[in-house]
N, C-alpha and C. Protein backbone atom coordinates (compact mmCIF):
# COMPACT_ATOMS: atom_id res chain seq x y z
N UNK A 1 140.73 79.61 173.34
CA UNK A 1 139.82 79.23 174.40
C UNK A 1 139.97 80.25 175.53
N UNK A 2 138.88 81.13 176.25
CA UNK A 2 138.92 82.07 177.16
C UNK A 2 138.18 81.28 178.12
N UNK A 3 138.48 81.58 179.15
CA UNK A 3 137.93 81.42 180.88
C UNK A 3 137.53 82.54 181.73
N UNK A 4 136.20 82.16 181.77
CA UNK A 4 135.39 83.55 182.50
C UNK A 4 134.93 82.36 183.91
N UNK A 5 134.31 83.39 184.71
CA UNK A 5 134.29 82.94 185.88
C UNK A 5 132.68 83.35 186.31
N UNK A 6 132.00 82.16 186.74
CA UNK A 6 130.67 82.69 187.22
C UNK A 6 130.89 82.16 188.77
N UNK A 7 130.68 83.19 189.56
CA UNK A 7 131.00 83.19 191.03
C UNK A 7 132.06 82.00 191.15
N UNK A 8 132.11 81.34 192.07
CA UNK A 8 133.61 80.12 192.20
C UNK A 8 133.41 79.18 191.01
N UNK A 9 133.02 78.88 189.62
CA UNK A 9 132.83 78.02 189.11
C UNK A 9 133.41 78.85 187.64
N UNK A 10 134.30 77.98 186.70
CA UNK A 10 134.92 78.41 185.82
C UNK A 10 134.23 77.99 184.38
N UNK A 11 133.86 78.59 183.65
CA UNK A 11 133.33 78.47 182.65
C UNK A 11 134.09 78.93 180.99
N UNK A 12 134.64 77.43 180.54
CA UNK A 12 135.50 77.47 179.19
C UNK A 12 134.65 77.71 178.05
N UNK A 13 135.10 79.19 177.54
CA UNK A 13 134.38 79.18 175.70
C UNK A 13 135.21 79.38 174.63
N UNK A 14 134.97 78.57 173.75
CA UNK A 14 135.67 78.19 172.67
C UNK A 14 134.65 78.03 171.45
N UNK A 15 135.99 78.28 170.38
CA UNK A 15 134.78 78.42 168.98
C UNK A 15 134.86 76.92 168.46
N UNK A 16 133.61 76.78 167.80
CA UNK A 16 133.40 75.20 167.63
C UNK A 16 133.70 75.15 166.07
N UNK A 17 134.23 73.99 166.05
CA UNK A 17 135.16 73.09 164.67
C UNK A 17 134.11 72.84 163.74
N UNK A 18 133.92 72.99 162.78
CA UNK A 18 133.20 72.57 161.83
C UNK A 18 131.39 73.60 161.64
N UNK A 19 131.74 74.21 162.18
CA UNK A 19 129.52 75.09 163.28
C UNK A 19 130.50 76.74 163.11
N UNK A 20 129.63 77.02 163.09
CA UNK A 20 129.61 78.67 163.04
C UNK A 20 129.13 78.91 164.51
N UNK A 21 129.88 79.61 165.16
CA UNK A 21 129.37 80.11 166.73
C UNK A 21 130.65 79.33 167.92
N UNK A 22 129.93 79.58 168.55
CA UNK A 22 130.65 79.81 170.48
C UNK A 22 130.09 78.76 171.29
N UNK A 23 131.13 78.08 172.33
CA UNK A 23 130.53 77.13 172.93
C UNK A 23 130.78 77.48 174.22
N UNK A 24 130.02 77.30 175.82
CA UNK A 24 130.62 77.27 176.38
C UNK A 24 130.16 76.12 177.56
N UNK A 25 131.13 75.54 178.34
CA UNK A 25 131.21 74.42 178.92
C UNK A 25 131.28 74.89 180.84
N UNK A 26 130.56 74.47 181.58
CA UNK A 26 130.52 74.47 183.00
C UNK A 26 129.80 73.87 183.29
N UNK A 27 130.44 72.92 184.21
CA UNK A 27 129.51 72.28 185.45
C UNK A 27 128.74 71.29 185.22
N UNK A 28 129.35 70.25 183.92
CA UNK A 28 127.80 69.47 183.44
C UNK A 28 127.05 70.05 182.30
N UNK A 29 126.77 71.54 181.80
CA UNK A 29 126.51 72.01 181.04
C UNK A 29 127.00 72.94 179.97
N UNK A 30 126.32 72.39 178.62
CA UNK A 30 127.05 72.98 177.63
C UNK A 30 125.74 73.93 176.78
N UNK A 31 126.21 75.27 176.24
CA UNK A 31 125.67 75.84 176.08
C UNK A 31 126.46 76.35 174.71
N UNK A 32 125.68 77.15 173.21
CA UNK A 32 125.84 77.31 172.05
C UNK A 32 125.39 78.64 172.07
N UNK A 33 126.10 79.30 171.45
CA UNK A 33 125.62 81.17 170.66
C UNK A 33 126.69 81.54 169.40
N UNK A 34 126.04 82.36 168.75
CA UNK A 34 126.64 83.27 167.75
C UNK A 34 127.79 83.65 168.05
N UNK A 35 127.97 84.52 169.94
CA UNK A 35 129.33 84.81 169.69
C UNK A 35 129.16 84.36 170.97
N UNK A 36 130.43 84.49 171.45
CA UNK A 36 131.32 84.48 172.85
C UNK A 36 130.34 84.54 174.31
N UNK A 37 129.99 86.59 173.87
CA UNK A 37 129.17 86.75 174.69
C UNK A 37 127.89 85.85 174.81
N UNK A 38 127.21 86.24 173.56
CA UNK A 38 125.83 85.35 173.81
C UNK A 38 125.85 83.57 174.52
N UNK A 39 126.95 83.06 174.06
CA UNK A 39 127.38 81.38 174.65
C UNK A 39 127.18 81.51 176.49
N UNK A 40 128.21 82.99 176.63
CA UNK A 40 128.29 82.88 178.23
C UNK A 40 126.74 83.32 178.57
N UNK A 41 126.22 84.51 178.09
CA UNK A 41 124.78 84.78 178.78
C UNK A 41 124.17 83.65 178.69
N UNK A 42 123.93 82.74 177.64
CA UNK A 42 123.20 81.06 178.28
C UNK A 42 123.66 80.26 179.21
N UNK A 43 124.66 80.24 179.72
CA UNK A 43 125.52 79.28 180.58
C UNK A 43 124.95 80.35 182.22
N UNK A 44 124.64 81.64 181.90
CA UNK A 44 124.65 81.88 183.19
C UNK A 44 123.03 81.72 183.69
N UNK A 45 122.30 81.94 182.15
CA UNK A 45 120.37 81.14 182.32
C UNK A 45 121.04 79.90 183.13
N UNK A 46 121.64 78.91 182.15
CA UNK A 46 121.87 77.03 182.53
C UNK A 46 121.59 77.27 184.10
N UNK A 47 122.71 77.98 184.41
CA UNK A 47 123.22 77.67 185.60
C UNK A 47 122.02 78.06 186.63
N UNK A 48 121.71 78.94 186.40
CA UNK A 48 120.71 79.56 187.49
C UNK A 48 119.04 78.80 187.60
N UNK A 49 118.99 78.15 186.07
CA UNK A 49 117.78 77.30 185.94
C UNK A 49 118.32 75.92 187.48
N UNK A 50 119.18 75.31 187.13
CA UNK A 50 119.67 73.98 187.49
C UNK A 50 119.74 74.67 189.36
N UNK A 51 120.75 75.57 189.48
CA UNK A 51 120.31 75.99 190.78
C UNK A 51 118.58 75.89 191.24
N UNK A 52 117.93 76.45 190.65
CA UNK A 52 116.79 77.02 191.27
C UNK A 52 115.83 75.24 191.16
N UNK A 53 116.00 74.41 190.70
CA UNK A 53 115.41 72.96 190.63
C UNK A 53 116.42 72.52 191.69
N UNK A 54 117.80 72.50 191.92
CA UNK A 54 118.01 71.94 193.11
C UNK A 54 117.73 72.53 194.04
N UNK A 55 116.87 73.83 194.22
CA UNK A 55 116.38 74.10 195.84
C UNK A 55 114.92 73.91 195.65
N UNK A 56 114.57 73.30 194.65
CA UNK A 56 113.46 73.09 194.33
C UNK A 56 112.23 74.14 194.20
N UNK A 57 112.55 75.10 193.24
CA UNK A 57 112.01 75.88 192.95
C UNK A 57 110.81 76.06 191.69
């Protein structure tokens, strides 16, 4: 399990049990890819979607 960091908020990815691919977990949201990288580049879409609806965008 590795810990990357999107600005102050910590984001855990880990390979999933039984599934082929990468998970990664922050903030309420969980996000799935092929590898590592691709898991975190969705978590940092998640995040920025969910930001931009709470300023109501």
């Amino acid at each position: 399990m590795a810990i990357e960091k999107i600005g102050h908020l910590k984001v855990q990815i880990f390979k999933i049990k039984n599934r082929r691919g990468y998970a990664a977990v922050c903030f309420d949201h969980l996000t799935e890819g092929k590898s590592a990288q691709e898991a975190y580049a969705r978590m940092v879409k998640a995040l920025r979607r969910s930001s931009n609806i709470e300023k109501g965008f």
